[in-house]
Protein backbone atom coordinates (compact mmCIF):
# COMPACT_ATOMS: atom_id res chain seq x y z
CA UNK A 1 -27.59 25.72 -26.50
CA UNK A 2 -29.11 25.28 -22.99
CA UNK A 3 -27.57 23.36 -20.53
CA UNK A 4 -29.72 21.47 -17.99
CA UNK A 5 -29.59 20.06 -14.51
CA UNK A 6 -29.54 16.77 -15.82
CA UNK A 7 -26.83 17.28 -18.43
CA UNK A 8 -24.30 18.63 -15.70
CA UNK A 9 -25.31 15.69 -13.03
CA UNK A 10 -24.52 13.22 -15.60
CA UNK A 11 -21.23 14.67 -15.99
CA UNK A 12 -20.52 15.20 -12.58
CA UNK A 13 -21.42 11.13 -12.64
CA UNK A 14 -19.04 10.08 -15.10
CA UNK A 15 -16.04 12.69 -13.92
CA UNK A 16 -16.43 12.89 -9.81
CA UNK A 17 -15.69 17.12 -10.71
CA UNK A 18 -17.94 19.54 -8.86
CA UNK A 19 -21.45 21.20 -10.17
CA UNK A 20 -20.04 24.27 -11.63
CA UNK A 21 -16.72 22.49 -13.09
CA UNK A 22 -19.01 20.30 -14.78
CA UNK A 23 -21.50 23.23 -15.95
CA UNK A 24 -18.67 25.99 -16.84
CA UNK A 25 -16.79 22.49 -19.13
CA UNK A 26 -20.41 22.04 -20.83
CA UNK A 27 -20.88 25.46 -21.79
CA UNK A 28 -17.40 26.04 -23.07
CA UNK A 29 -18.53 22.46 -24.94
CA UNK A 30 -21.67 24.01 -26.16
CA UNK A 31 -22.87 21.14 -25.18
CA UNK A 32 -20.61 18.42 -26.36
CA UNK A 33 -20.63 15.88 -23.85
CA UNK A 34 -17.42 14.18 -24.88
CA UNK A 35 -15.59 17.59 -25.92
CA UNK A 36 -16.62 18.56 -21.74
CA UNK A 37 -15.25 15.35 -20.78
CA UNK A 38 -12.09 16.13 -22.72
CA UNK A 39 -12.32 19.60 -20.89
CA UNK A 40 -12.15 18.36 -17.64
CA UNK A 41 -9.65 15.84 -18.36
CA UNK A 42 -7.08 18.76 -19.83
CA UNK A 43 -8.09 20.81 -16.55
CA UNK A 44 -6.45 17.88 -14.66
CA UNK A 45 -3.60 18.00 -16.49
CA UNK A 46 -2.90 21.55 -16.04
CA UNK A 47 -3.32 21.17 -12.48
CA UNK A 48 -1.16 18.39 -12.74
CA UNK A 49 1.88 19.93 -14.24
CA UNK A 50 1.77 22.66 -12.02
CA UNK A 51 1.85 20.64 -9.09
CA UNK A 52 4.34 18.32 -10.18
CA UNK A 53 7.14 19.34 -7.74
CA UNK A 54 4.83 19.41 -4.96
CA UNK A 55 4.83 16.61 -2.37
CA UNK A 56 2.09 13.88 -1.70
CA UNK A 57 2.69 12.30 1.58
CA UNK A 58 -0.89 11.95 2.59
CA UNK A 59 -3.24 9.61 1.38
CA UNK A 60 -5.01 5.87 1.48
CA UNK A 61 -3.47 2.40 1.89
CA UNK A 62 -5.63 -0.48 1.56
CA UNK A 63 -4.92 -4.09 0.94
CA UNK A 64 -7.90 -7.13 0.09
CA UNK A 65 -7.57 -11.06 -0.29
CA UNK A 66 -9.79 -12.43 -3.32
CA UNK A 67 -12.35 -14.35 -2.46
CA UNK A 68 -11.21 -17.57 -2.67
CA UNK A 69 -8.24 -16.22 -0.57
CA UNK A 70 -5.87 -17.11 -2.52
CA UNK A 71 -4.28 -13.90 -4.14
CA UNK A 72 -4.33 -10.33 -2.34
CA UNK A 73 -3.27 -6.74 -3.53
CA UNK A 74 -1.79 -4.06 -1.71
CA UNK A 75 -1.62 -0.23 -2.56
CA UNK A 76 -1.49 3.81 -1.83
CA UNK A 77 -3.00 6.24 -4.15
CA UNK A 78 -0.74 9.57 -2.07
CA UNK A 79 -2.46 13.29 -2.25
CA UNK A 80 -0.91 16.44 -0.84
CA UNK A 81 -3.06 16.83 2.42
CA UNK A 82 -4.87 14.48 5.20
CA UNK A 83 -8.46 16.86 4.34
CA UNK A 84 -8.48 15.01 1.09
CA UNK A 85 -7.07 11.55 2.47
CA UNK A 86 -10.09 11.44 4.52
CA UNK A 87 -12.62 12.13 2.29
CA UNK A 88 -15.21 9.52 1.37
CA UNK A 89 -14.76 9.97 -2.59
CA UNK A 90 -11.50 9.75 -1.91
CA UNK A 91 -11.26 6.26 -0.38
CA UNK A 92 -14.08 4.81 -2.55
CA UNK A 93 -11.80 5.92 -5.48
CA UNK A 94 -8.80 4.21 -3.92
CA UNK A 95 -11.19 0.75 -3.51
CA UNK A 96 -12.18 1.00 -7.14
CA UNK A 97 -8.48 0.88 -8.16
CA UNK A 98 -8.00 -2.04 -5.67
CA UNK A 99 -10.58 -4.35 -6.95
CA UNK A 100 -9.53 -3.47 -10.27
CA UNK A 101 -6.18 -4.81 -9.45
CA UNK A 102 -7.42 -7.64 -7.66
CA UNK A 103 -9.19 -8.47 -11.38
CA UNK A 104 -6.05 -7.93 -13.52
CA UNK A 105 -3.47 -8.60 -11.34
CA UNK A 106 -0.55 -6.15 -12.80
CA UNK A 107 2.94 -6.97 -12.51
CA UNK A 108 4.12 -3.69 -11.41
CA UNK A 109 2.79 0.13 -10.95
CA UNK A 110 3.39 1.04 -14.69
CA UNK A 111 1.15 -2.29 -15.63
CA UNK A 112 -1.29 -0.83 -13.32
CA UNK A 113 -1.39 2.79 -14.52
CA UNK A 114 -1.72 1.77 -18.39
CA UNK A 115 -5.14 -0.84 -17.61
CA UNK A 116 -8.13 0.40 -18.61
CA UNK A 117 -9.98 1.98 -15.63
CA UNK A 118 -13.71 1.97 -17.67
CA UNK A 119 -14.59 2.54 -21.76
CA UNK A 120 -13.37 5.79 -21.09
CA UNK A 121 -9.58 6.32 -19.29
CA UNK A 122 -6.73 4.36 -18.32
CA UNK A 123 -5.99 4.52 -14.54
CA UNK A 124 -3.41 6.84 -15.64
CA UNK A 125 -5.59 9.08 -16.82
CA UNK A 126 -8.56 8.62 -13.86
CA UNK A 127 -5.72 10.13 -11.73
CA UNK A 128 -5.34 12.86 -13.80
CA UNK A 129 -9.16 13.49 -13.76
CA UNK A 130 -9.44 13.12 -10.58
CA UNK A 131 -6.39 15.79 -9.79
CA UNK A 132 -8.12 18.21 -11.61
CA UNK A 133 -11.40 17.66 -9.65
CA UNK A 134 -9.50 17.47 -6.45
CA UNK A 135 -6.81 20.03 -7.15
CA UNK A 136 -3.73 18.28 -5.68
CA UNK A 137 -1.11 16.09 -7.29
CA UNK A 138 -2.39 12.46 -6.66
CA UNK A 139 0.16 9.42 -7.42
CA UNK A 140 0.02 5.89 -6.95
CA UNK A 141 2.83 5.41 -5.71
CA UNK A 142 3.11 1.76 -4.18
CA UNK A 143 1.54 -1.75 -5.56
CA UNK A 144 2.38 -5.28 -4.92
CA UNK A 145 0.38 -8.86 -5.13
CA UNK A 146 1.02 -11.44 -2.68
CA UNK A 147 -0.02 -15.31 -3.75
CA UNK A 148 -0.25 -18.13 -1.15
CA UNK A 149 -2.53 -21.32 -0.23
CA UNK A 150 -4.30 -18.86 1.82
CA UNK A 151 -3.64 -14.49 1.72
CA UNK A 152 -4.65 -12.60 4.80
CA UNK A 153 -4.93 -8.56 4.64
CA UNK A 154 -5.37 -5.88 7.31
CA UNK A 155 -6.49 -2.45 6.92
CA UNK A 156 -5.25 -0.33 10.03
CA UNK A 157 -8.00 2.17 10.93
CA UNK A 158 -7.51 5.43 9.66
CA UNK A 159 -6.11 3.75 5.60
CA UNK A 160 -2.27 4.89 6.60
CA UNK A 161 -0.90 1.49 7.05
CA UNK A 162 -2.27 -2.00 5.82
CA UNK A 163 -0.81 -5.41 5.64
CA UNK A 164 -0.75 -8.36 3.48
CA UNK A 165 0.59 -11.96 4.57
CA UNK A 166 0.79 -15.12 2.87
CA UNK A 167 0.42 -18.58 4.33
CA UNK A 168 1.31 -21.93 3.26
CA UNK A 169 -1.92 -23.38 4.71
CA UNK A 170 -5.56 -22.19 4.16
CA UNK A 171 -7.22 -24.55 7.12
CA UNK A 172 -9.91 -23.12 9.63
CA UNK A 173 -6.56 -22.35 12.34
CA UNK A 174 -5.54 -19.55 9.66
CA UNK A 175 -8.38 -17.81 10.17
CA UNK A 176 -7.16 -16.65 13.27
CA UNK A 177 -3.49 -17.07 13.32
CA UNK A 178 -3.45 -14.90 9.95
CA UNK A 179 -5.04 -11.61 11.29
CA UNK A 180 -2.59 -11.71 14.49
CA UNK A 181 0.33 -11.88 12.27
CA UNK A 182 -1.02 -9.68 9.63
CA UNK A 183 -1.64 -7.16 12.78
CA UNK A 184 1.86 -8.09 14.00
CA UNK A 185 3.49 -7.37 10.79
CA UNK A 186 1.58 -3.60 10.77
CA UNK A 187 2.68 -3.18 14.82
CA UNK A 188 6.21 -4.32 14.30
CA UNK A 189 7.51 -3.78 10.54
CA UNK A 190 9.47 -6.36 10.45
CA UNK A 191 12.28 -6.39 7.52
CA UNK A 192 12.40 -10.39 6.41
CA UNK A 193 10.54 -13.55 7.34
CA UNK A 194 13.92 -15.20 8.57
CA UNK A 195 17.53 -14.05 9.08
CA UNK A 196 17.50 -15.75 5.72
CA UNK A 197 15.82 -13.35 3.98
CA UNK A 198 18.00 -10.34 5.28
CA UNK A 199 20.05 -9.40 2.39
CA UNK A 200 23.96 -9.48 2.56
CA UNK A 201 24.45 -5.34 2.41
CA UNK A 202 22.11 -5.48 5.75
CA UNK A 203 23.99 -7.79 7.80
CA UNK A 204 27.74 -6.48 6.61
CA UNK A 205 26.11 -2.41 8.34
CA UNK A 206 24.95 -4.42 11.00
CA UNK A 207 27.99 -6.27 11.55
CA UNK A 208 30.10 -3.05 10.75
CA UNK A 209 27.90 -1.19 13.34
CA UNK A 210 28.06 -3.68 16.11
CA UNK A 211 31.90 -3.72 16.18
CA UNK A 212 32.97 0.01 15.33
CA UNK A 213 30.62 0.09 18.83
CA UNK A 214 32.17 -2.20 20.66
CA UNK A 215 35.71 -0.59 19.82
CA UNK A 216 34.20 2.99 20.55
CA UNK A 217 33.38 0.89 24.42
CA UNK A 218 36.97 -0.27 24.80
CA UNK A 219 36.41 -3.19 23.57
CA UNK A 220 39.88 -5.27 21.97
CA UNK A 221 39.45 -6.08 18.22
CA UNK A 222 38.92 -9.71 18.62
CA UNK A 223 35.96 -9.22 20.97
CA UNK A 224 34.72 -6.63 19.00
CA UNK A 225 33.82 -9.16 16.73
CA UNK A 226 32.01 -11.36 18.92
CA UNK A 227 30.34 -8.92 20.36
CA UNK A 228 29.02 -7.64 16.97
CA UNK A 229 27.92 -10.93 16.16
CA UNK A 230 25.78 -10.84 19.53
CA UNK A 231 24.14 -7.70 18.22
CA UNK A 232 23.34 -9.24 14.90
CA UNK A 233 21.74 -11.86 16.34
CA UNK A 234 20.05 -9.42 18.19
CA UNK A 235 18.98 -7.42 14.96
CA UNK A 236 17.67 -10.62 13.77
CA UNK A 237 15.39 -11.41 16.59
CA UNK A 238 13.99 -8.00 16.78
CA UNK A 239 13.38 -7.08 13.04
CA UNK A 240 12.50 -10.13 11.21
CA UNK A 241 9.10 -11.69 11.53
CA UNK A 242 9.23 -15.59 12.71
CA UNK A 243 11.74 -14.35 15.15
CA UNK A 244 9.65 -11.57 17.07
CA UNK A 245 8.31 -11.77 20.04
CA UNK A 246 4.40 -12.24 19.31
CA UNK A 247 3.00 -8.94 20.50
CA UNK A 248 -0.58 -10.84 22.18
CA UNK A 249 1.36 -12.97 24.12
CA UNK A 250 5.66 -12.31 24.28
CA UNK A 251 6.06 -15.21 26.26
CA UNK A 252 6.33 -16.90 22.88
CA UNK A 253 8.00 -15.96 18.97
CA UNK A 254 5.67 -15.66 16.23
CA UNK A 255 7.01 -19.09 15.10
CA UNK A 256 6.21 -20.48 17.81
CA UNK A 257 2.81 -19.04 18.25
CA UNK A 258 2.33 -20.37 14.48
CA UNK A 259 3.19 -24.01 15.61
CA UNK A 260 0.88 -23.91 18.39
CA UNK A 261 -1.87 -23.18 16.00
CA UNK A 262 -1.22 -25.71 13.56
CA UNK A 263 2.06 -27.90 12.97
CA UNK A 264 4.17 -26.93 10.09
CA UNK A 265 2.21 -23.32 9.62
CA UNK A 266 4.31 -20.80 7.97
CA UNK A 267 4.70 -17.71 6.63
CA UNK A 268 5.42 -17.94 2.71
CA UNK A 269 5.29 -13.84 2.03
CA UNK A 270 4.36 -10.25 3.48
CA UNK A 271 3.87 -7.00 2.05
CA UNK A 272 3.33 -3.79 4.45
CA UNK A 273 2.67 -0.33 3.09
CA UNK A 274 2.46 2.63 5.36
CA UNK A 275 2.07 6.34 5.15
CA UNK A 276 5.46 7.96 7.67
């Protein structure tokens, strides 16, 4: 049967693949719109396996609060090369997975990659499409939902690094006060809100560190452990968040710069993806 123009543009609408993908699929269909949806969607897979071992260290990071501000969602859909990264498809398919995630909320990647993207394919398998009409291994590869009285995100230009913090207040001062900590958090990657949240193997290396360099310096034993305590402290101050210096103004810490804006403002959770 003939194929028309309009029969291969409404299958380059549903799929995202190219004019002759969608052409050469309906042809080998003879016609069968499903059966050359079915044909692209093997293509993909072919392409898939065959590019399985190859690496995807390019791609898009964005993170978005819900309206009400209240939840936010943060995640990277990786490709093989920064051509592709930066192509407008490209992002807009990365946004359609985010506000689908912003709708379902999954608890964790594999959640995410069994939803239902449309009546059609899973999100699993609208990767898989789309790897066959992009021709490079695509994976999502990071995910995460932050919850809070009030969720700030930031979207560094250029979708390699974004940001998500949570707040324990939603009043007009976080409106502020949450972008410059959601931009410090992308600047300075810190690894905890508090010393608190530094987990026990951390501070034991850091510990471990600090005194096998004091020794190395000539240090005796017993000062070697003061003197790694002094650099943990350090560590502390310089990696984890309420304890940086606040990088608009380093007169102050970012705790501090939080209780100048409003008493008893405070940093509940953050999430930071970025592309190395």
């Amino acid at each position: 049967m003939s194929i028309t123009a309009s029969d291969v543009n409404k299958l380059r609408q549903q799929t995202g693949a190219g004019m002759m993908d969608c052409k050469n699929a309906l042809v080998e269909a003879n016609g069968d719109f499903e059966m050359a949806v079915d044909i692209l969607r093997k293509k993909g897979q072919k392409i898939a396996a065959k590019r399985g071992d190859n690496e995807a260290k390019e791609g898009v990071i964005l993170a978005q609060a819900s309206s009400d501000s209240k939840t936010g969602v943060i995640l990277s859909l990786n490709c093989e090369t920064d051509f592709v990264a930066k192509n407008d498809g490209y992002v807009s398919l990365v946004q359609s997975l985010l506000d689908l995630a912003l709708v379902k909320l999954p608890s964790s990647v594999e959640e995410f990659k069994a939803l239902s993207y449309d009546n059609r394919l899973s999100v699993e398998e609208k990767i898989i499409e789309q790897i066959g009409v992009i021709g490079e291994k695509l994976d999502l590869t990071n995910y995460a939902v932050v919850k809070a009285e009030k969720v700030v995100a930031y979207n560094h230009p250029g979708n390699r690094l974004a940001t998500l913090v949570g707040f324990n207040s939603n009043s007009e001062a976080v409106k502020e006060a949450g972008r410059q900590v959601a931009m410090q958090v992308a600047a300075m990657d810190p690894i905890a809100i508090n010393k608190e949240g530094v987990d026990e193997k951390t501070i034991q290396r850091e510990l471990e560190v600090g005194k096998d360099l004091a020794i190395q310096e000539g240090k005796p034993a017993e000062m070697a452990e003061k003197i790694a305590q002094g650099r943990l402290n350090k560590f502390f101050q310089e990696n984890t968040l309420l304890s940086q210096q606040f990088i608009s103004d380093n007169k102050l810490t970012v705790e501090q710069y939080l209780t100048n804006s409003e008493k008893g403002l405070a940093v509940t959770e953050f999430k930071r993806f970025s592309l190395s």
